[in-house]
PDB file of N, CA and C in Angstrom:
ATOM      1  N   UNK A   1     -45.925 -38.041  49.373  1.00  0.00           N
ATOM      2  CA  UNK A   1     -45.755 -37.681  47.990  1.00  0.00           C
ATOM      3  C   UNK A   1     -44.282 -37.781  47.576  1.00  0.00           C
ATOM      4  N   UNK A   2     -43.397 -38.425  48.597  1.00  0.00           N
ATOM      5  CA  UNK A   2     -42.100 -38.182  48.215  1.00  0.00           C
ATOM      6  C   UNK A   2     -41.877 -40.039  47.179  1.00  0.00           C
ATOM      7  N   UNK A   3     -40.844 -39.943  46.629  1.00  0.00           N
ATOM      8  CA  UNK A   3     -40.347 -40.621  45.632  1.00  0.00           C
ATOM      9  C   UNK A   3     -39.435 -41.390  46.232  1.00  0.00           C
ATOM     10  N   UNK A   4     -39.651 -43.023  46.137  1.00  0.00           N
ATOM     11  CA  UNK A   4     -39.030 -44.236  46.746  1.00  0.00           C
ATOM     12  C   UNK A   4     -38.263 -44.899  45.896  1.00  0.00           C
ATOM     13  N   UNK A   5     -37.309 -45.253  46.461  1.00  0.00           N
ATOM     14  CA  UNK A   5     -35.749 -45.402  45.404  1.00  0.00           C
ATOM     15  C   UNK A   5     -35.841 -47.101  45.866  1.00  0.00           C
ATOM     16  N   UNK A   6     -36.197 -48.136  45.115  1.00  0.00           N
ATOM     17  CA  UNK A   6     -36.291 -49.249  45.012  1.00  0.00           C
ATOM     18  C   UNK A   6     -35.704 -50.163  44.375  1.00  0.00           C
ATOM     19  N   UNK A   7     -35.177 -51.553  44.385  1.00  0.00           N
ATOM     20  CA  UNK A   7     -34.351 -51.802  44.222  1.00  0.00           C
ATOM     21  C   UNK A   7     -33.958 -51.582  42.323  1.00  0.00           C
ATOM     22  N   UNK A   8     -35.165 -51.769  41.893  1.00  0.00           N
ATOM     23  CA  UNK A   8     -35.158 -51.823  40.271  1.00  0.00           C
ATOM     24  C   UNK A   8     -34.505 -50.571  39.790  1.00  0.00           C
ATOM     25  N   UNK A   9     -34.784 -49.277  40.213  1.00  0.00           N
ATOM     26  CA  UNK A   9     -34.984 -47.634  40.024  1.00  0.00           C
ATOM     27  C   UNK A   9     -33.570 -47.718  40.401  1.00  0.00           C
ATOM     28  N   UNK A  10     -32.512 -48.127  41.994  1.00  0.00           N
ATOM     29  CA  UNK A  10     -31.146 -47.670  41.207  1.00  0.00           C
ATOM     30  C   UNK A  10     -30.650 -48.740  40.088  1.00  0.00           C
ATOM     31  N   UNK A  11     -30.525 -49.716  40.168  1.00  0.00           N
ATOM     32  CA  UNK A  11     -30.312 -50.712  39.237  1.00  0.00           C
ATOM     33  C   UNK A  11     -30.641 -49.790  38.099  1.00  0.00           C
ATOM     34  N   UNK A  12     -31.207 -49.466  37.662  1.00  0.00           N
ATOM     35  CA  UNK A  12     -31.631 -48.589  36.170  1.00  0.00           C
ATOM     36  C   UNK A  12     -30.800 -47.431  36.228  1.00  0.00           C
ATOM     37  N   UNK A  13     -30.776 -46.293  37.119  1.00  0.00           N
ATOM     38  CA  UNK A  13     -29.936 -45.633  37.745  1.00  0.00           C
ATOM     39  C   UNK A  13     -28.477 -45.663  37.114  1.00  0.00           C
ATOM     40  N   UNK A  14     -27.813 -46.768  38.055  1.00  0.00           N
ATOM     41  CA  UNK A  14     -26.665 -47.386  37.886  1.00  0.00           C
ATOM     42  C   UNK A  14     -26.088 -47.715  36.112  1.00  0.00           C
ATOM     43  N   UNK A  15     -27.411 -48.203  35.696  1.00  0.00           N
ATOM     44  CA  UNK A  15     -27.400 -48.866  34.327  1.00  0.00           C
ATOM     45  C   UNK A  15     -26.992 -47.271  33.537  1.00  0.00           C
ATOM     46  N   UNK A  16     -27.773 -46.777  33.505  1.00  0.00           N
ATOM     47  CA  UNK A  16     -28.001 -45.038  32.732  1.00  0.00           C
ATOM     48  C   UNK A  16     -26.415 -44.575  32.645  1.00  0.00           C
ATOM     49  N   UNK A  17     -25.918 -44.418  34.380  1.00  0.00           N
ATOM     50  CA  UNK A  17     -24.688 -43.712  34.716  1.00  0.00           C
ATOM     51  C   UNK A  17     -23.450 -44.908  33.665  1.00  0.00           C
ATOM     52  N   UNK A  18     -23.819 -45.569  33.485  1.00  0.00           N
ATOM     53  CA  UNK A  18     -22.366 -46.951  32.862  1.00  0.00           C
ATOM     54  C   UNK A  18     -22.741 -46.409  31.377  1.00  0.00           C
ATOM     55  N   UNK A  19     -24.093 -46.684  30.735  1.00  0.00           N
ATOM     56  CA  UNK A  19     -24.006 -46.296  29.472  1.00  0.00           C
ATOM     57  C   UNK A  19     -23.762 -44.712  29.049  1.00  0.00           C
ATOM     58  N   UNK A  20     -23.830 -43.950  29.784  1.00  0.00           N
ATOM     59  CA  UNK A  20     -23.613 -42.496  29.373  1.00  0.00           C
ATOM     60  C   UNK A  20     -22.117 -42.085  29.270  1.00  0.00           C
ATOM     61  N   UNK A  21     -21.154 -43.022  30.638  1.00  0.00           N
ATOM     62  CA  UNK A  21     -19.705 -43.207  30.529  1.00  0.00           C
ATOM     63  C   UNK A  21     -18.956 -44.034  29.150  1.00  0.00           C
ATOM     64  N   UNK A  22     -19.591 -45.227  29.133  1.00  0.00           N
ATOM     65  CA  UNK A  22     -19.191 -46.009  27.528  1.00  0.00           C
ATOM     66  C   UNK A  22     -19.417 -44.771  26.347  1.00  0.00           C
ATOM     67  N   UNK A  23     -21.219 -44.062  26.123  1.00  0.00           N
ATOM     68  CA  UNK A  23     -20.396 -43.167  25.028  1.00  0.00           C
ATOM     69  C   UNK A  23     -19.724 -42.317  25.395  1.00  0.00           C
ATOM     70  N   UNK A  24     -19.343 -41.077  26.213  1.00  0.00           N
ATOM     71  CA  UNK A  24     -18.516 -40.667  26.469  1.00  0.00           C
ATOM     72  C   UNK A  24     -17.077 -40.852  26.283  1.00  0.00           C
ATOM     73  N   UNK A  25     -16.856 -41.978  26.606  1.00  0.00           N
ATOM     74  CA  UNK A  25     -15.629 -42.540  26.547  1.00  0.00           C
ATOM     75  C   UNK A  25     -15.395 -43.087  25.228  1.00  0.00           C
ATOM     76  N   UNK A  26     -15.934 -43.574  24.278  1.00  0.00           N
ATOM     77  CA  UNK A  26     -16.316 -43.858  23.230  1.00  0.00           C
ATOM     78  C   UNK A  26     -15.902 -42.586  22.133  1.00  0.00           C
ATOM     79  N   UNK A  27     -16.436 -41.498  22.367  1.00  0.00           N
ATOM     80  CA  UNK A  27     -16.670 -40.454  21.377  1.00  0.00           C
ATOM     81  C   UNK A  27     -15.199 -39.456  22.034  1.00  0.00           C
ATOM     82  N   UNK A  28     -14.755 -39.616  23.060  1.00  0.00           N
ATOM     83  CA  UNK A  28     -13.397 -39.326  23.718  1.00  0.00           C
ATOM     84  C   UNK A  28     -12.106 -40.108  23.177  1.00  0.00           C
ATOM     85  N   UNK A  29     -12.483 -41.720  22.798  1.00  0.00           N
ATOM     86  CA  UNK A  29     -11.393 -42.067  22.171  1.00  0.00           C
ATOM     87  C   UNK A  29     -11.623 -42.085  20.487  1.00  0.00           C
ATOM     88  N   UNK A  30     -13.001 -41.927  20.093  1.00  0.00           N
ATOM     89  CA  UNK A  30     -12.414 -41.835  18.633  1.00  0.00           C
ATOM     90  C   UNK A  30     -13.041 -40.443  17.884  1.00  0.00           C
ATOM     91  N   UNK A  31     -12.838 -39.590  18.577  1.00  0.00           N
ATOM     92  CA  UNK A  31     -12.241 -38.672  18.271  1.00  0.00           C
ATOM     93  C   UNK A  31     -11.215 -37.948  17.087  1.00  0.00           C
ATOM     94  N   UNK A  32     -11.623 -37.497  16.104  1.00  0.00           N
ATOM     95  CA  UNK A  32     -10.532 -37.338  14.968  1.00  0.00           C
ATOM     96  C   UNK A  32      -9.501 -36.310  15.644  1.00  0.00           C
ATOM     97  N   UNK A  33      -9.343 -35.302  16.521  1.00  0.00           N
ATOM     98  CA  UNK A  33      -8.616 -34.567  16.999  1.00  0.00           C
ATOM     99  C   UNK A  33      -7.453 -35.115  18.137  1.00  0.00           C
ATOM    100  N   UNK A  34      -7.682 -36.734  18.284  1.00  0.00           N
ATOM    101  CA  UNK A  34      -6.814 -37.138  19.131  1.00  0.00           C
ATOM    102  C   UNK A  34      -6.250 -38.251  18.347  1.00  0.00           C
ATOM    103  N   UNK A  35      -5.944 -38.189  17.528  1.00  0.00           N
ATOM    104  CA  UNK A  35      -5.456 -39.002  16.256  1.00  0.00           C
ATOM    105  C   UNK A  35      -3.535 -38.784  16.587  1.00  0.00           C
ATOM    106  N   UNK A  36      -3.243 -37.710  16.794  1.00  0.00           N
ATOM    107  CA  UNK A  36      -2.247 -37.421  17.081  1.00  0.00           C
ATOM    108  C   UNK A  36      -1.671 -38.017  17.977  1.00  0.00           C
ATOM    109  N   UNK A  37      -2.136 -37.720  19.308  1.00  0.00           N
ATOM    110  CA  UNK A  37      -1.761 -38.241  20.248  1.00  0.00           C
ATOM    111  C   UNK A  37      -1.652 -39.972  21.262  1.00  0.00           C
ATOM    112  N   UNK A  38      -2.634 -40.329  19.822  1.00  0.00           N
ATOM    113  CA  UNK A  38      -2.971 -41.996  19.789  1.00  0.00           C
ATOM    114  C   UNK A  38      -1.862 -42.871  18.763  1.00  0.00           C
ATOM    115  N   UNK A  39      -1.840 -41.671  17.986  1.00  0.00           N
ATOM    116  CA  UNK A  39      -0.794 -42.202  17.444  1.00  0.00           C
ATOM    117  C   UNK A  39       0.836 -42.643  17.575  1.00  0.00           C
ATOM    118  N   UNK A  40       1.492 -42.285  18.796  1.00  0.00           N
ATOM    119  CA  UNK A  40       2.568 -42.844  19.378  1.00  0.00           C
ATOM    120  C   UNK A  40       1.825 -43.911  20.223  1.00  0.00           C
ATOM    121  N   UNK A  41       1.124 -44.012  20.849  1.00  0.00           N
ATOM    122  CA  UNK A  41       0.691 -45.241  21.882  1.00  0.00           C
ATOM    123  C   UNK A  41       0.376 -46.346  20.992  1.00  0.00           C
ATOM    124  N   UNK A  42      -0.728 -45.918  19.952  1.00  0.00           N
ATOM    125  CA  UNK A  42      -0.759 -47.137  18.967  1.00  0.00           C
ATOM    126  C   UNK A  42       0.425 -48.287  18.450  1.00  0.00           C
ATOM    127  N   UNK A  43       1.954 -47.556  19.008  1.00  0.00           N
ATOM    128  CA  UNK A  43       2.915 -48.262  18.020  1.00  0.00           C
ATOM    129  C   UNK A  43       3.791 -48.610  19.057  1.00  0.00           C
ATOM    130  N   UNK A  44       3.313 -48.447  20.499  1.00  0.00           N
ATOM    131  CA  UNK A  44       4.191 -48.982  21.340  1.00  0.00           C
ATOM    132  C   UNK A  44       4.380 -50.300  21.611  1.00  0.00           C
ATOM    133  N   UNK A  45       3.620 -51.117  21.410  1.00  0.00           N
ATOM    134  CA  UNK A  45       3.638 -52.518  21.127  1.00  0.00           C
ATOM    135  C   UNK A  45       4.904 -53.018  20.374  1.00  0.00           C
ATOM    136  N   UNK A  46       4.510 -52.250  19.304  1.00  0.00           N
ATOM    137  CA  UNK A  46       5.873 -53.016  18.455  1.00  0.00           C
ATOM    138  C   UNK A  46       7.381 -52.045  18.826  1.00  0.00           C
ATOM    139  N   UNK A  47       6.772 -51.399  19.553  1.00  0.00           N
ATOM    140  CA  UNK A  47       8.413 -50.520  19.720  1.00  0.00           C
ATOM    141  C   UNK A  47      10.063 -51.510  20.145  1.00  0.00           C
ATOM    142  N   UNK A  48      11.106 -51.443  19.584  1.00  0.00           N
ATOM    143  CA  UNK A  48      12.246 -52.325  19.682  1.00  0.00           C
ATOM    144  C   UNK A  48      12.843 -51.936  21.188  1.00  0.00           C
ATOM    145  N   UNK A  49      13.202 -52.938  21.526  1.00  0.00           N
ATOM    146  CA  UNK A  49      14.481 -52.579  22.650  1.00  0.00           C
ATOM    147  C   UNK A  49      15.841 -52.317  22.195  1.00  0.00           C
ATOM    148  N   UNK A  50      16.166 -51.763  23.566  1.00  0.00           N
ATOM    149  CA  UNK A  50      17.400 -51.361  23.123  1.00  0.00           C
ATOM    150  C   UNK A  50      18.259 -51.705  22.738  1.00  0.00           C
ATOM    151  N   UNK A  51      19.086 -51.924  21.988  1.00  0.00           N
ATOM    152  CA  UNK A  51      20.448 -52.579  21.298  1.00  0.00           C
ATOM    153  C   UNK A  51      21.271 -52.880  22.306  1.00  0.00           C
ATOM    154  N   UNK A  52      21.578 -53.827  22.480  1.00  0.00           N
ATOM    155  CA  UNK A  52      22.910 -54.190  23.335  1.00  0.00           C
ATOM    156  C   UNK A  52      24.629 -53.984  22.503  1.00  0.00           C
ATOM    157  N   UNK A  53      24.869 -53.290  23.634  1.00  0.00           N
ATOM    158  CA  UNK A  53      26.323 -52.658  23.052  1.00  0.00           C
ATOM    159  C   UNK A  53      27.219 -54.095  23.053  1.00  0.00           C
ATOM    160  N   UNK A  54      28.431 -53.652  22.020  1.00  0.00           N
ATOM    161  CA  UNK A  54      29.612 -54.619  21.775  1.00  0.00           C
ATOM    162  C   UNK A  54      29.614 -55.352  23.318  1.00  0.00           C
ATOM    163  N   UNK A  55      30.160 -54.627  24.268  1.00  0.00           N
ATOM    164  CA  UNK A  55      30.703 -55.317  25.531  1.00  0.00           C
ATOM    165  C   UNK A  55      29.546 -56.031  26.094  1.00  0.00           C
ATOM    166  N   UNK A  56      28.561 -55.755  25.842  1.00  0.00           N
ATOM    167  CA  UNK A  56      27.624 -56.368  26.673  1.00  0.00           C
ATOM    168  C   UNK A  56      27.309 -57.720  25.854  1.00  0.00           C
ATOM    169  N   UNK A  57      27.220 -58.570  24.753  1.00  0.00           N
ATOM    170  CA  UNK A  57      27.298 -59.155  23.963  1.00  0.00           C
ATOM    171  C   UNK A  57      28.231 -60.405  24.232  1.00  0.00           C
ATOM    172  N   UNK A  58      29.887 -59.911  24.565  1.00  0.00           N
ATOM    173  CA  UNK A  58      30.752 -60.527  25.071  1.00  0.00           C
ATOM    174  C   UNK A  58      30.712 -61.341  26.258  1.00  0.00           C
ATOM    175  N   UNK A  59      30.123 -60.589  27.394  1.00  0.00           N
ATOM    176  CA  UNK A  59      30.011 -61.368  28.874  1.00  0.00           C
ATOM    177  C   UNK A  59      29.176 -62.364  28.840  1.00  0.00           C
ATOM    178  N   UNK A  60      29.387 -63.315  29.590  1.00  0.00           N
ATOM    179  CA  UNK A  60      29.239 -64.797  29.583  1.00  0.00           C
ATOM    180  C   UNK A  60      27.277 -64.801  30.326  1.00  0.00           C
ATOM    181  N   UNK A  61      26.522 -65.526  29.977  1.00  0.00           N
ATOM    182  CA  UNK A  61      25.567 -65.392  30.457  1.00  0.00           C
ATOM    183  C   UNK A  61      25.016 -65.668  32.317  1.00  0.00           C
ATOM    184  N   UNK A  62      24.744 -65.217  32.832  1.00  0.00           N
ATOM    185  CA  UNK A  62      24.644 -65.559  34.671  1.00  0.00           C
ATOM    186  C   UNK A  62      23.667 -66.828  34.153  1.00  0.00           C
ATOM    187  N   UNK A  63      24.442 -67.729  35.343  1.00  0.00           N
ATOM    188  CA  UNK A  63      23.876 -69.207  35.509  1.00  0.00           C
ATOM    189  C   UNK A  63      24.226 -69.432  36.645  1.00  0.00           C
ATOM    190  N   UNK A  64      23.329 -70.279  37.285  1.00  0.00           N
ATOM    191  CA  UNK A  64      23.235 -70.990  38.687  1.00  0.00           C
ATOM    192  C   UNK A  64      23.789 -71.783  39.006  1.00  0.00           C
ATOM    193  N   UNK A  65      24.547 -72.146  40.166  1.00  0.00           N
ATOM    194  CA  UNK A  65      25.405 -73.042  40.236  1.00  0.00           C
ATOM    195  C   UNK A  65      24.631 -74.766  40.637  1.00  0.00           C
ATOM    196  N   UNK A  66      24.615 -75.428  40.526  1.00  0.00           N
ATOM    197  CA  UNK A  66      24.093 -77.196  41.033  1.00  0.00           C
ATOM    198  C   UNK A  66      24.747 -77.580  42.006  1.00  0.00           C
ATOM    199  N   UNK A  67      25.901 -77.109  42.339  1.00  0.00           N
ATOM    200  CA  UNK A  67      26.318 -77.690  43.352  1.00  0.00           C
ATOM    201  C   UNK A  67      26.129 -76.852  44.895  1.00  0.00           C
ATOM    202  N   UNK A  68      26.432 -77.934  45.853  1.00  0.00           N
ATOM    203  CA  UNK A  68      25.257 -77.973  47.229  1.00  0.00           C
ATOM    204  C   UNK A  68      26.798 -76.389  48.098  1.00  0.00           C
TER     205      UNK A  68
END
């Protein structure tokens, strides 16, 4: 009377556990209460580098030499 775990049953299994993580994860990222905290990551893409100071501007660029 016991219950046989076959190949279809975890396959379905497996399937259940992935879609219950997608919404989860889903309703975890859009979320109106994490709006805040999405909101610096959202803009890191375009975030600038750092300015290069006067002196650094001046020095000559590193290049490789050709000869043996």
């Amino acid at each position: 009377m016991g219950f046989e775990f076959d190949a279809g049953t975890i396959r379905g299994l497996g399937t259940l556990v992935v879609a219950i993580a997608f919404i989860g994860l889903s309703l975890w990222v859009f979320n109106n209460r994490r709006n805040a905290e999405f909101e610096q990551a959202r803009l890191l893409p375009f975030a600038d580098e750092p300015t290069a100071t006067p002196s650094d501007a001046q020095e000559a660029p590193a290049t490789r030499s050709n000869r043996p």
